[in-house]
Protein backbone atom coordinates (compact mmCIF):
# COMPACT_ATOMS: atom_id res chain seq x y z
CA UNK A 1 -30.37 13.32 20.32
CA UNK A 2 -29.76 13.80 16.71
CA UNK A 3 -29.62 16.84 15.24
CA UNK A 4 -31.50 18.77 18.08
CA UNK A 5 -29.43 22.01 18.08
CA UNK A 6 -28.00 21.19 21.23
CA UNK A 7 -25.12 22.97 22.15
CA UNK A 8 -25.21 23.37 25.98
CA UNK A 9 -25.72 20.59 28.88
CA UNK A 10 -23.85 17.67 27.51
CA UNK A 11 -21.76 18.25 30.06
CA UNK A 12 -24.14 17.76 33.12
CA UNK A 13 -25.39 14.47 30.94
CA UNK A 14 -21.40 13.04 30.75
CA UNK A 15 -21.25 14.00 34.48
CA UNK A 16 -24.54 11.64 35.21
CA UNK A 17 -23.54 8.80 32.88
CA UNK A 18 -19.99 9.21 34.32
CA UNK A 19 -21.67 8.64 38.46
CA UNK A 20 -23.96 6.46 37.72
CA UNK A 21 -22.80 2.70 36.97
CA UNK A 22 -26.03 1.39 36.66
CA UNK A 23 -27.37 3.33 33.99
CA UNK A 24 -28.51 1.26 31.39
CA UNK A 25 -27.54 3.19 28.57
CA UNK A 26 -25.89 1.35 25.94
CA UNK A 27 -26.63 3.59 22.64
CA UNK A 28 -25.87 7.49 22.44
CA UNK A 29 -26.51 9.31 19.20
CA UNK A 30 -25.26 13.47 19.50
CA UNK A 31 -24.54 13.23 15.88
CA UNK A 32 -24.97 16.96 14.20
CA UNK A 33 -24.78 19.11 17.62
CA UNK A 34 -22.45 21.74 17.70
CA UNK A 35 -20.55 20.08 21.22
CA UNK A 36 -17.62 21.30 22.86
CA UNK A 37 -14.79 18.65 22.77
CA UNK A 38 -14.70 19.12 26.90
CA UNK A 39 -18.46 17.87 26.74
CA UNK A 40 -17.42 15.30 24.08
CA UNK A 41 -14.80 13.81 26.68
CA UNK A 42 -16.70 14.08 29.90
CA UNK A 43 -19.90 12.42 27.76
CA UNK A 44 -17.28 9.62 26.98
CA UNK A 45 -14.94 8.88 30.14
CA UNK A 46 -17.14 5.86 31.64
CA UNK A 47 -17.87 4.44 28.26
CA UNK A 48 -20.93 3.94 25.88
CA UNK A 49 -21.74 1.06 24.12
CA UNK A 50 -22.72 2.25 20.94
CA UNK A 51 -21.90 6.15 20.21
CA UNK A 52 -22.05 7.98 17.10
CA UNK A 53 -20.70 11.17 15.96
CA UNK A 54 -20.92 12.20 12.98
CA UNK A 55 -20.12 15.45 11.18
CA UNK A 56 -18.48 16.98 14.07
CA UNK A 57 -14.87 19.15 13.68
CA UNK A 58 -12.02 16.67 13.59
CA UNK A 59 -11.00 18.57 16.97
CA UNK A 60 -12.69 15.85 18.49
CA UNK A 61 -10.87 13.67 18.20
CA UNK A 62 -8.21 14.65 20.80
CA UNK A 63 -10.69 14.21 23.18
CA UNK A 64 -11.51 10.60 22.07
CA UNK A 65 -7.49 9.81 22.12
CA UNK A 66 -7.15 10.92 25.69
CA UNK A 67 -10.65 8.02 26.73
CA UNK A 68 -9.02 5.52 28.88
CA UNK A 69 -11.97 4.61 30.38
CA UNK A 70 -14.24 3.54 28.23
CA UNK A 71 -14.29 -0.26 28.06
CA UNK A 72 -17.93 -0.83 26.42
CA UNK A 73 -17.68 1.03 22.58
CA UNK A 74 -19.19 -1.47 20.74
CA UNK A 75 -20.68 1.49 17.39
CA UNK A 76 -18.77 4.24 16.86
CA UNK A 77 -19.23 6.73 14.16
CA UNK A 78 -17.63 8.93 12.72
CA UNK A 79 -18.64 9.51 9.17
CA UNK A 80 -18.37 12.70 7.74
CA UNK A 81 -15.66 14.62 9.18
CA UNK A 82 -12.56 15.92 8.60
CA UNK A 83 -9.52 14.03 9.78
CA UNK A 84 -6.64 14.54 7.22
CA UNK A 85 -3.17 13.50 8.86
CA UNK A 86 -2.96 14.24 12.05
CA UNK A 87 -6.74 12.97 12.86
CA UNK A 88 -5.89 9.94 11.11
CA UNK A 89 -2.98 9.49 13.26
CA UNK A 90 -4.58 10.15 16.37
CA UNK A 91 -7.17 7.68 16.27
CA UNK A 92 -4.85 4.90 15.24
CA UNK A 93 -2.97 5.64 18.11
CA UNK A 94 -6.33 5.71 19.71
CA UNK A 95 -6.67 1.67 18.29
CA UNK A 96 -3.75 0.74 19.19
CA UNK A 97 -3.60 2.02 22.91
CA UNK A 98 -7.41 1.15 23.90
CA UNK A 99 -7.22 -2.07 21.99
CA UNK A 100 -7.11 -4.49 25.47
CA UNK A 101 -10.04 -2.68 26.72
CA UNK A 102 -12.90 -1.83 24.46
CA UNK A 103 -15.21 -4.09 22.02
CA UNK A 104 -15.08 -2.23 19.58
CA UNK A 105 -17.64 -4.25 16.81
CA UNK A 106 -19.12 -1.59 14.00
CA UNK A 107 -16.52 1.22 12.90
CA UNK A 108 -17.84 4.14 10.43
CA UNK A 109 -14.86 6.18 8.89
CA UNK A 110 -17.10 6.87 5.94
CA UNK A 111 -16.64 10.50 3.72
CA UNK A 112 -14.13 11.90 6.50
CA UNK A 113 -10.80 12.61 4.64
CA UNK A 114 -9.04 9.51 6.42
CA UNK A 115 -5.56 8.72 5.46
CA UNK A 116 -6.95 5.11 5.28
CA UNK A 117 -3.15 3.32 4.96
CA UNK A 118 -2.97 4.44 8.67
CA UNK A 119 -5.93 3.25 9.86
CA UNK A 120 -6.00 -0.06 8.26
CA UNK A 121 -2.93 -0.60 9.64
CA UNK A 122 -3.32 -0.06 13.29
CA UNK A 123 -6.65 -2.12 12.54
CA UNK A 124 -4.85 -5.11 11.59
CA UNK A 125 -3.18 -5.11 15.12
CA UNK A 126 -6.41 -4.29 16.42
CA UNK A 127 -8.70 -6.84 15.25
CA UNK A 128 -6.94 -9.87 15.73
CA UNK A 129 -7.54 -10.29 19.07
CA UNK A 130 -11.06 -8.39 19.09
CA UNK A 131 -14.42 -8.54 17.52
CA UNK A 132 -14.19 -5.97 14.63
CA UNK A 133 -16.99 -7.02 12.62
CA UNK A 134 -17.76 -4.12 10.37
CA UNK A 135 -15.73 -1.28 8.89
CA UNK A 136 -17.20 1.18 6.44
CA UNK A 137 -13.70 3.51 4.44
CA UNK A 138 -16.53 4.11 1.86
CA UNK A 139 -15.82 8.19 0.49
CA UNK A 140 -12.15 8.04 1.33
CA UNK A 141 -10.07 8.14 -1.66
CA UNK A 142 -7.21 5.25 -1.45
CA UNK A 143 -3.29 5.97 -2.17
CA UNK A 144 -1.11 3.03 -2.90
CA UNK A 145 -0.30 2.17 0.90
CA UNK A 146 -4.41 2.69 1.22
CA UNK A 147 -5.23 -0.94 -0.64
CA UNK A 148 -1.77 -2.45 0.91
CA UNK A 149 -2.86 -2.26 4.16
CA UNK A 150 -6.68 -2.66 3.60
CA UNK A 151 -5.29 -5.68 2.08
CA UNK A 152 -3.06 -6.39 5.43
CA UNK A 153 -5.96 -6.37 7.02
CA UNK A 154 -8.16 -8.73 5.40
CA UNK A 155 -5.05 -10.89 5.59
CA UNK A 156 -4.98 -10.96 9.48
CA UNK A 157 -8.45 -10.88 9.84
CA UNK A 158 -10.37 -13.63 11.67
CA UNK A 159 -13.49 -11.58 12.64
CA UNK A 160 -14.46 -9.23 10.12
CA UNK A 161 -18.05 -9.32 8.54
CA UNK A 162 -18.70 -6.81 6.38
CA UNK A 163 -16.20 -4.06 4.16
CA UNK A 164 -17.61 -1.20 2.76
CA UNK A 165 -14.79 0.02 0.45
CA UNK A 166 -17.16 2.21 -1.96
CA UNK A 167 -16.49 5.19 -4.01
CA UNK A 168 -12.98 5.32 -2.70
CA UNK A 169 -11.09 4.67 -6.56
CA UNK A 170 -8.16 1.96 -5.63
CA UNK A 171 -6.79 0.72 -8.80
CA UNK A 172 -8.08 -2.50 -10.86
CA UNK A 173 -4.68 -4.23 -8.89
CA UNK A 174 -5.56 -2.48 -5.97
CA UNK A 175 -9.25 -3.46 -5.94
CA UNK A 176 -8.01 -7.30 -6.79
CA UNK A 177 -5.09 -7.35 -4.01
CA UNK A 178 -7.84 -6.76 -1.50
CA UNK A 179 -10.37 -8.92 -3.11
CA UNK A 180 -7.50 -11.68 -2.90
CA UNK A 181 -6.98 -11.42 0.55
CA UNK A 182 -10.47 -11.71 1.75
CA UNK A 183 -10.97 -14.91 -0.58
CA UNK A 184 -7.67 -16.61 0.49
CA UNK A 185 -8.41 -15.83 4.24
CA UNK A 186 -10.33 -19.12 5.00
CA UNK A 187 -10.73 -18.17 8.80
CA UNK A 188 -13.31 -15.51 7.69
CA UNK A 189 -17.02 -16.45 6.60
CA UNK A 190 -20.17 -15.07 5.33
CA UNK A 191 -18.51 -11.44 3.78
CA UNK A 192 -20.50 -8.47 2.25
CA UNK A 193 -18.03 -6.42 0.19
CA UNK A 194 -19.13 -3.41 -0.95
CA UNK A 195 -16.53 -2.07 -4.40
CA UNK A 196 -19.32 0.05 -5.56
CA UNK A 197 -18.75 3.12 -7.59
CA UNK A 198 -15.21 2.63 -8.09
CA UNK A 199 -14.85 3.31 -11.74
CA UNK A 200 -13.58 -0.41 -12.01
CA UNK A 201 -14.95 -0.42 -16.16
CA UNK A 202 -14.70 -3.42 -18.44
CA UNK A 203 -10.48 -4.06 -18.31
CA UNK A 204 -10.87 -3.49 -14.73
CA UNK A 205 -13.59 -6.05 -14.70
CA UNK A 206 -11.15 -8.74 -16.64
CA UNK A 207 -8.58 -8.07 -13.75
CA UNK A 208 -11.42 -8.54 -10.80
CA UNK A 209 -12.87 -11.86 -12.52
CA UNK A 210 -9.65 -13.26 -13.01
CA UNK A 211 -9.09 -12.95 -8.91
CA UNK A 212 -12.38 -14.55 -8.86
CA UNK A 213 -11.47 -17.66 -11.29
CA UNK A 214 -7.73 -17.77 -8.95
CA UNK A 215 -10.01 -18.06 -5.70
CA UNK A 216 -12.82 -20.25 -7.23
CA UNK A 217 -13.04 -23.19 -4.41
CA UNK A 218 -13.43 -20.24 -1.68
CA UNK A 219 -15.87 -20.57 0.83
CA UNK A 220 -15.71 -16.82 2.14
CA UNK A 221 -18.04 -14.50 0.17
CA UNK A 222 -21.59 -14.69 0.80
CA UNK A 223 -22.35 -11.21 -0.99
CA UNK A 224 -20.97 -8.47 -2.90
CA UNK A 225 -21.99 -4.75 -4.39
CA UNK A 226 -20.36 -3.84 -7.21
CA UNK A 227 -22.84 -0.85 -8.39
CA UNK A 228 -21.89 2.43 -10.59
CA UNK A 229 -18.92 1.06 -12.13
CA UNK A 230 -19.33 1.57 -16.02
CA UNK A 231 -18.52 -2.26 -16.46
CA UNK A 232 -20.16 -2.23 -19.66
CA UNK A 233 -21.89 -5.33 -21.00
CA UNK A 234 -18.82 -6.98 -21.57
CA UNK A 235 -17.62 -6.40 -18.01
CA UNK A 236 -20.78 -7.36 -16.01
CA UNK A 237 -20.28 -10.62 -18.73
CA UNK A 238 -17.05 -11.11 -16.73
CA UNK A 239 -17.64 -10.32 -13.47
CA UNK A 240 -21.31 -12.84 -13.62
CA UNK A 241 -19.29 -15.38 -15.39
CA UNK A 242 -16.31 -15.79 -12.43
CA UNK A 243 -19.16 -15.66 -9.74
CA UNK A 244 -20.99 -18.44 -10.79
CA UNK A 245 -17.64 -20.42 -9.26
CA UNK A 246 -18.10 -19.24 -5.97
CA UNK A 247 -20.16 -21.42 -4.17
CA UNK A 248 -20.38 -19.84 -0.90
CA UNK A 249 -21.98 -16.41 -2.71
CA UNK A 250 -25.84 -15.65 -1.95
CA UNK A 251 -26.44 -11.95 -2.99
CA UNK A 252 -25.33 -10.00 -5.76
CA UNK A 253 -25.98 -6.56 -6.59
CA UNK A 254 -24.56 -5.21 -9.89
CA UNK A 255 -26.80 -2.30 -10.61
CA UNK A 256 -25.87 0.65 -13.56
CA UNK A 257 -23.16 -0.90 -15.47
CA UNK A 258 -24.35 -1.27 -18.93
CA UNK A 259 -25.27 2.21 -20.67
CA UNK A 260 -28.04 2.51 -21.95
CA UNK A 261 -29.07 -1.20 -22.74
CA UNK A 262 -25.69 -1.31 -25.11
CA UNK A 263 -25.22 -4.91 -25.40
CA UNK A 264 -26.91 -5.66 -23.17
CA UNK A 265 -28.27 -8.58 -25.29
CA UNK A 266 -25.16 -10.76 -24.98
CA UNK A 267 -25.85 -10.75 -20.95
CA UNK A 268 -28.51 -13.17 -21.59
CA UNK A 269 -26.75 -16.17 -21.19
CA UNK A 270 -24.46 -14.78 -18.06
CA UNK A 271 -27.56 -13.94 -16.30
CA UNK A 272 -29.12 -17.18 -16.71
CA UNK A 273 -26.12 -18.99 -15.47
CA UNK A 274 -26.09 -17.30 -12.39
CA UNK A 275 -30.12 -16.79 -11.65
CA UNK A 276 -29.81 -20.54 -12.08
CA UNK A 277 -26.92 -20.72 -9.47
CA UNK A 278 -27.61 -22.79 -6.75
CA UNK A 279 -26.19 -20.51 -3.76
CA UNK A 280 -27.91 -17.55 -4.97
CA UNK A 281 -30.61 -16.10 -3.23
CA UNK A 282 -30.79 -12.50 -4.22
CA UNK A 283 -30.18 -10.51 -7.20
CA UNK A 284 -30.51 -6.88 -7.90
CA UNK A 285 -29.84 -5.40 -10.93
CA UNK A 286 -31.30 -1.66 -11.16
CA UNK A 287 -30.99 1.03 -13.73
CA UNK A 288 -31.51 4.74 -14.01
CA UNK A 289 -31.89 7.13 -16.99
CA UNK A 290 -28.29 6.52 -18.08
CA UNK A 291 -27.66 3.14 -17.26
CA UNK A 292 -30.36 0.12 -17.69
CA UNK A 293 -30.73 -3.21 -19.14
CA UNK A 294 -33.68 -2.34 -21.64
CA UNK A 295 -35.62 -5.08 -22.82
CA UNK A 296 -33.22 -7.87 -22.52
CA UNK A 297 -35.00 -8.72 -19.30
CA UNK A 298 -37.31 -10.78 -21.40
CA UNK A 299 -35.06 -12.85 -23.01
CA UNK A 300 -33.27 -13.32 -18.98
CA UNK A 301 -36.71 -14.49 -17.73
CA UNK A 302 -37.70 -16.89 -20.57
CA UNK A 303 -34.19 -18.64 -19.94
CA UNK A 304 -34.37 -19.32 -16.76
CA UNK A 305 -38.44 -20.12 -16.04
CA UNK A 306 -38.12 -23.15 -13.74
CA UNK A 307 -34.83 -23.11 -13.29
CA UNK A 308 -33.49 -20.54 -10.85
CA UNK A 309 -33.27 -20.63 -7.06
CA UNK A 310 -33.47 -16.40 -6.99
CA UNK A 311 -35.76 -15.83 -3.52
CA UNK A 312 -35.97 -11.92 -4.10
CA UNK A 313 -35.02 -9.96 -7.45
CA UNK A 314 -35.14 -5.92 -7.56
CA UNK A 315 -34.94 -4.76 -11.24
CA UNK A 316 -35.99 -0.86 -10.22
CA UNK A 317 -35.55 1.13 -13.64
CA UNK A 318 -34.24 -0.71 -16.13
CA UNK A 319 -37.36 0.80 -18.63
CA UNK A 320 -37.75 -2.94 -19.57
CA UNK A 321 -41.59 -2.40 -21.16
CA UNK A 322 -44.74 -4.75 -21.20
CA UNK A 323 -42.78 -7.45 -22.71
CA UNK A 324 -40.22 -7.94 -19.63
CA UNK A 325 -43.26 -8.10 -17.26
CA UNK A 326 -44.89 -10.47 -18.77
CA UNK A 327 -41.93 -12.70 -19.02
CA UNK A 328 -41.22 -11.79 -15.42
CA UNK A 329 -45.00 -13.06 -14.50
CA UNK A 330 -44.64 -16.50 -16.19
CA UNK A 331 -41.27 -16.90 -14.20
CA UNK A 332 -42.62 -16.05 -11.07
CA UNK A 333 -45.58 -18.32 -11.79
CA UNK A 334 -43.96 -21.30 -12.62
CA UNK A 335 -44.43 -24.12 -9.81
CA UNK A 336 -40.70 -24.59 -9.40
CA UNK A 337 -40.26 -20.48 -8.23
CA UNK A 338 -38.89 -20.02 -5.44
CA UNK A 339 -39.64 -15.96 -5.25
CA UNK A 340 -40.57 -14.16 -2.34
CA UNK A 341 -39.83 -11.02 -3.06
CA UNK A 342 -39.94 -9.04 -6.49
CA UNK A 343 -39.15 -5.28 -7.07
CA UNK A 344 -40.57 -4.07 -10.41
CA UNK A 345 -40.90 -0.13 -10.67
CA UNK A 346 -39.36 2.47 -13.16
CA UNK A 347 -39.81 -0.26 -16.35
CA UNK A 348 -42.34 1.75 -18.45
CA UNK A 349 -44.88 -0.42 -17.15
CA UNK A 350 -48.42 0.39 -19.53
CA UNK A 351 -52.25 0.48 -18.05
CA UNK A 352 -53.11 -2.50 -19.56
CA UNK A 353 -50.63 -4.51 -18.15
CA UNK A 354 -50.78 -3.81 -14.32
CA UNK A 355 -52.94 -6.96 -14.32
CA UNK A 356 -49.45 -8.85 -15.50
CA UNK A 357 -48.75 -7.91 -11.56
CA UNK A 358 -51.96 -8.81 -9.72
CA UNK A 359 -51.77 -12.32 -11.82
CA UNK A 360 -48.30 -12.82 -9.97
CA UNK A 361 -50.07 -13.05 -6.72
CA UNK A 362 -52.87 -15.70 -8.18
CA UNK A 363 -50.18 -18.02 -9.45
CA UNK A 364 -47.52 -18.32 -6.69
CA UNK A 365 -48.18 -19.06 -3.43
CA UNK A 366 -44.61 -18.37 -2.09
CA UNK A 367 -44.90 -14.97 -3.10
CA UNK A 368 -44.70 -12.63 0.00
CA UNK A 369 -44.16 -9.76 -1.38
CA UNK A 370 -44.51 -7.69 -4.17
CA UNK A 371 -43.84 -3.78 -4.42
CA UNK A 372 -46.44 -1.46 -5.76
CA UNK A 373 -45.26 0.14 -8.87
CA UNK A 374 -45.56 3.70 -7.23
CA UNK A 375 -43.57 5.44 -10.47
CA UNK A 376 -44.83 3.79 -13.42
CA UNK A 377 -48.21 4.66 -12.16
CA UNK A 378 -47.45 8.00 -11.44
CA UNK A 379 -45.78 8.53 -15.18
CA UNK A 380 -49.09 6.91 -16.04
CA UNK A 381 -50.77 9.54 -14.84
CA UNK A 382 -48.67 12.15 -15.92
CA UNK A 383 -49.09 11.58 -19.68
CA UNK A 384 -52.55 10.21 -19.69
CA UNK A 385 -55.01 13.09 -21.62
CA UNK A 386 -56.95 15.15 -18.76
CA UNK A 387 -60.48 13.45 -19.81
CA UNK A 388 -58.84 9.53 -19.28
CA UNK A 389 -57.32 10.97 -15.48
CA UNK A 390 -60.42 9.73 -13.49
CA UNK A 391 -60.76 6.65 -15.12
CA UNK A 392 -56.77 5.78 -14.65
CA UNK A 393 -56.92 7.01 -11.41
CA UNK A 394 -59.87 4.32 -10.64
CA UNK A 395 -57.86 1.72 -12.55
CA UNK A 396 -54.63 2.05 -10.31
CA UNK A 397 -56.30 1.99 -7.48
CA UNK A 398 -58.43 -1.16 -7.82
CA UNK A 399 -54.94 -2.42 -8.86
CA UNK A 400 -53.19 -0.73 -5.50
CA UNK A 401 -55.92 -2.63 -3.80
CA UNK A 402 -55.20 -6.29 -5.13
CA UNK A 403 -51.13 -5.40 -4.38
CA UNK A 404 -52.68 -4.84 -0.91
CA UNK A 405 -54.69 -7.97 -0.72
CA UNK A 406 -52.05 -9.96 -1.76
CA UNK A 407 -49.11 -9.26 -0.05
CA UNK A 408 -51.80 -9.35 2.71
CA UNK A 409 -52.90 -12.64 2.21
CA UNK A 410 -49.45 -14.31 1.33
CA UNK A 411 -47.92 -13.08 4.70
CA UNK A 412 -48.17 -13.75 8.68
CA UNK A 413 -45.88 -11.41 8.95
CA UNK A 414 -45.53 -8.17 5.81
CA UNK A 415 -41.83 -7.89 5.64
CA UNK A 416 -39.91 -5.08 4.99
CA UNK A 417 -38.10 -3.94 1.19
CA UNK A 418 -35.53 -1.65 0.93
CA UNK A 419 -35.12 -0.77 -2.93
CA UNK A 420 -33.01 1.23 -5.17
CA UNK A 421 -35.13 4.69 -5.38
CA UNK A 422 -32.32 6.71 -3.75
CA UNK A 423 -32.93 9.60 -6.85
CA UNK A 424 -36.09 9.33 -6.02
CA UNK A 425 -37.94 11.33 -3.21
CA UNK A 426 -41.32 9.64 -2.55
CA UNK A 427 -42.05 7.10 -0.40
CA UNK A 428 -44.99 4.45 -0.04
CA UNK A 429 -46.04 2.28 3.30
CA UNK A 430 -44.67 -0.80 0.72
CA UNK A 431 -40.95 1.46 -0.15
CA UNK A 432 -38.32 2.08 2.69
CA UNK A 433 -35.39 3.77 1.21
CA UNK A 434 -31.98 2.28 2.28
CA UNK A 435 -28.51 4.15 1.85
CA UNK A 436 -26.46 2.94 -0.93
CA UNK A 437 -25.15 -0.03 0.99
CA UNK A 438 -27.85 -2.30 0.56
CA UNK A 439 -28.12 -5.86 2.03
CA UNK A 440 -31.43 -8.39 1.13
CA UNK A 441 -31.36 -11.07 3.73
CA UNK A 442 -34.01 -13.94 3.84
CA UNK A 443 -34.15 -14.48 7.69
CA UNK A 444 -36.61 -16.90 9.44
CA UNK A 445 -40.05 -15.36 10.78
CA UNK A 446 -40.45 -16.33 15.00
CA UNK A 447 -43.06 -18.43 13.78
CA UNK A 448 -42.40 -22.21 12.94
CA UNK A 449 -45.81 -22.79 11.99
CA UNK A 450 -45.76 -20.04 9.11
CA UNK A 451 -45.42 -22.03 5.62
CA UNK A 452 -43.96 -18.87 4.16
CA UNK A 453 -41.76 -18.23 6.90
CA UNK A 454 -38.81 -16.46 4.88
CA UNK A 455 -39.47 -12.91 4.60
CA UNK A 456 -37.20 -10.18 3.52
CA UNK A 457 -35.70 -7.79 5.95
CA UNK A 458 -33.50 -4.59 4.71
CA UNK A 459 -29.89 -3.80 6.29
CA UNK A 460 -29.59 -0.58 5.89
CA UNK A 461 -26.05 1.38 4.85
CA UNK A 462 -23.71 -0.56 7.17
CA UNK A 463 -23.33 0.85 10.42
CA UNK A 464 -25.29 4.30 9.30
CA UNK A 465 -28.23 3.15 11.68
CA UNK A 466 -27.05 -0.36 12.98
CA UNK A 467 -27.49 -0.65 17.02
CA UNK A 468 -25.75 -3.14 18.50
């Protein structure tokens, strides 16, 4: 019920939820309706298992204090509002009292002015007894007792999944006392951190790695996000050299750092080591107009041809050229690759080398999938002379056809990609746009007979649009 201008009649649908114990709801979205908190708190008094709220006045959230009843929350979101203070307060209390009845599992206090030292706090009481597995402060800007008790919390964790700490601008220490925590904590397993867009830069990257090298026999981390940071070459050289220590690590994503290809030359080495990394199973590395890798991406293919364990790679706009393609091609070719999935777009990709893609598909039979260069084509397009247009146009789309036929062919089942295009509007059947907190997971198909039974399913911004 998202976003459907409702306004009136929540109340007679709490009422019916609220006498009916055998409805079989479990998931209730009224996210962007203007509701009256009385509706809110009738809607909520015999519990939903997975209820999200989002952008509503922090009013609210007097109603959800006074739920005693509700003994089934499993989701609950809510992401862009206003709590300051007194909200904040009020649903730690909230925690704190409920915390021997619900099940509370995915919590989004994303972009909602949280006085996150509170929260974390009453959330380290909280979770460890309960099943907290997922807690987005992403947007909320962190004070000194912020990363203390974030850090408290990862200490006395034993269920927690997944931390989206993003765009929230702890300090380097701040940043690393929380990184510490979740390393040292060897009850937890299998964590996606999310530190993106922190302004960490390249002495913030020094402090960060060094936590790393401290915590190097952990078994904890099994992915981390460390976008949008202005790391600088000589930062993403120290963050990629302290990872390659941590065994337990499968996905990395460590996209816009390096501006404008500066250095970017000395990352060859770094990015070798860790494509070569025996753990790792996913990289992504993506540029934009201000911040790519250039055409270093050769030189990081022809070191590592045979040699890496990489299952998917998305490189998205890193205006790499012909050269990097080609390099890419003969990687992906070789008989030791162990690709599945490759994201090439935005890399100044020329006419004459589409082919480079379609010869991908010949030469590895792993492959399952391979995204259709929707913006290099376009650009193609776009500053091709008016008499060439038909021809191109005829060109791309034999090419668009082969993509087809391939990723076709290679695949039982055509899995999903979620790739870095968020400044980018358009969409193709083979592009799904995620939200910024992007996961690549390499899950079994239901099929045990499938010989290419890995494919690639997207996990979108955590708990955004996560049922449980």
């Amino acid at each position: 019920m998202s976003g459907m201008g409702v306004s009136e009649g929540i109340e007679t649908l709490g009422v019916a939820i609220q006498n009916n114990p055998r409805i079989p709801l479990t998931f209730l979205d009224l996210s962007l309706n203007k509701i009256t908190d009385k509706a809110i708190e009738t809607g909520l008094s015999r519990g939903i298992a997975s209820l999200s709220m989002g952008l509503r006045s922090k009013f609210y959230l007097l109603s959800i204090t006074e739920n005693k009843k509700n003994r089934n929350l499993r989701y609950l979101n809510l992401s862009n509002n206003s709590f300051g203070k007194q909200g904040s307060e009020a649903f730690a209390q909230w925690l704190e009292t409920t915390h021997n009845d619900n099940v509370l599992t995915l919590l989004n206090l994303s972009n909602c002015a949280l006085d996150v030292g509170i929260v974390a706090l009453a959330i380290a009481k909280y979770q460890s007894a309960h099943t907290l597995k997922a807690v987005d402060f992403s947007g909320n800007k962190f004070d000194k007792r912020a990363y203390i008790h974030v850090a408290t919390m990862m200490k006395e964790s034993k269920t927690l999944k997944e931390l989206n700490i993003s765009n929230t601008l702890p300090t380097s220490d701040g940043c690393a006392a929380i990184l510490n925590e979740i390393l040292a904590n060897s009850t937890l397993s299998n964590i996606v951190l999310s530190i993106s867009a922190n302004d960490i830069g390249a002495q913030g990257a020094k402090i960060l790695s060094s936590t790393f090298q401290k915590n190097e026999n952990s078994q904890v981390l099994e992915e981390i996000i460390i976008d949008d940071n202005n790391l600088k070459a000589e930062g993403v050289n120290d963050i990629l050299n302290a990872l390659t220590k941590i065994q337990s690590l499968k996905r990395i994503s460590i996209s816009r750092n390096v501006p404008k290809a500066k250095n970017s030359i000395n990352l060859v080495f770094p990015f070798a080591q860790i494509m070569q990394k025996q753990s790792l199973e996913y990289l992504r590395v993506c540029g934009d107009s201000k911040f790519y890798l250039g055409s270093s991406l050769e030189q990081f293919f022809k070191n590592t041809t045979g040699k890496s364990n990489l299952r998917a790679i998305d490189i998205t706009g890193n205006q790499a050229g012909d050269s990097a393609l080609r390099a890419l091609a003969l990687h992906a070719a070789h008989p030791n690759s162990k690709l599945v999935l490759i994201n090439f777009d935005l890399n100044k990709t020329t006419i004459a080398n589409f082919s480079e893609f379609a010869r991908i598909f010949e030469s590895n039979s792993n492959l399952s999938f391979l995204a259709w260069p929707k913006f290099d084509a376009q650009s193609i397009l776009k500053d091709a002379p008016k008499r060439n247009t038909l021809e191109l146009q005829s060109k791309l789309k034999q090419f668009k056809s082969l993509f087809y036929e391939g990723n076709k062919k290679n695949n039982l089942k055509l899995p999903v990609i979620s790739v870095d295009l968020k400044r980018f509007e358009n969409q193709d059947p083979f592009l799904i746009h995620s939200h910024d907190f992007f996961r690549c997971q390499l899950e079994s198909d239901d099929d045990p007979n499938n010989s290419n039974s890995q494919v690639v399913q997207s996990s979108l911004s955590l708990l955004s649009n996560k049922k449980m």
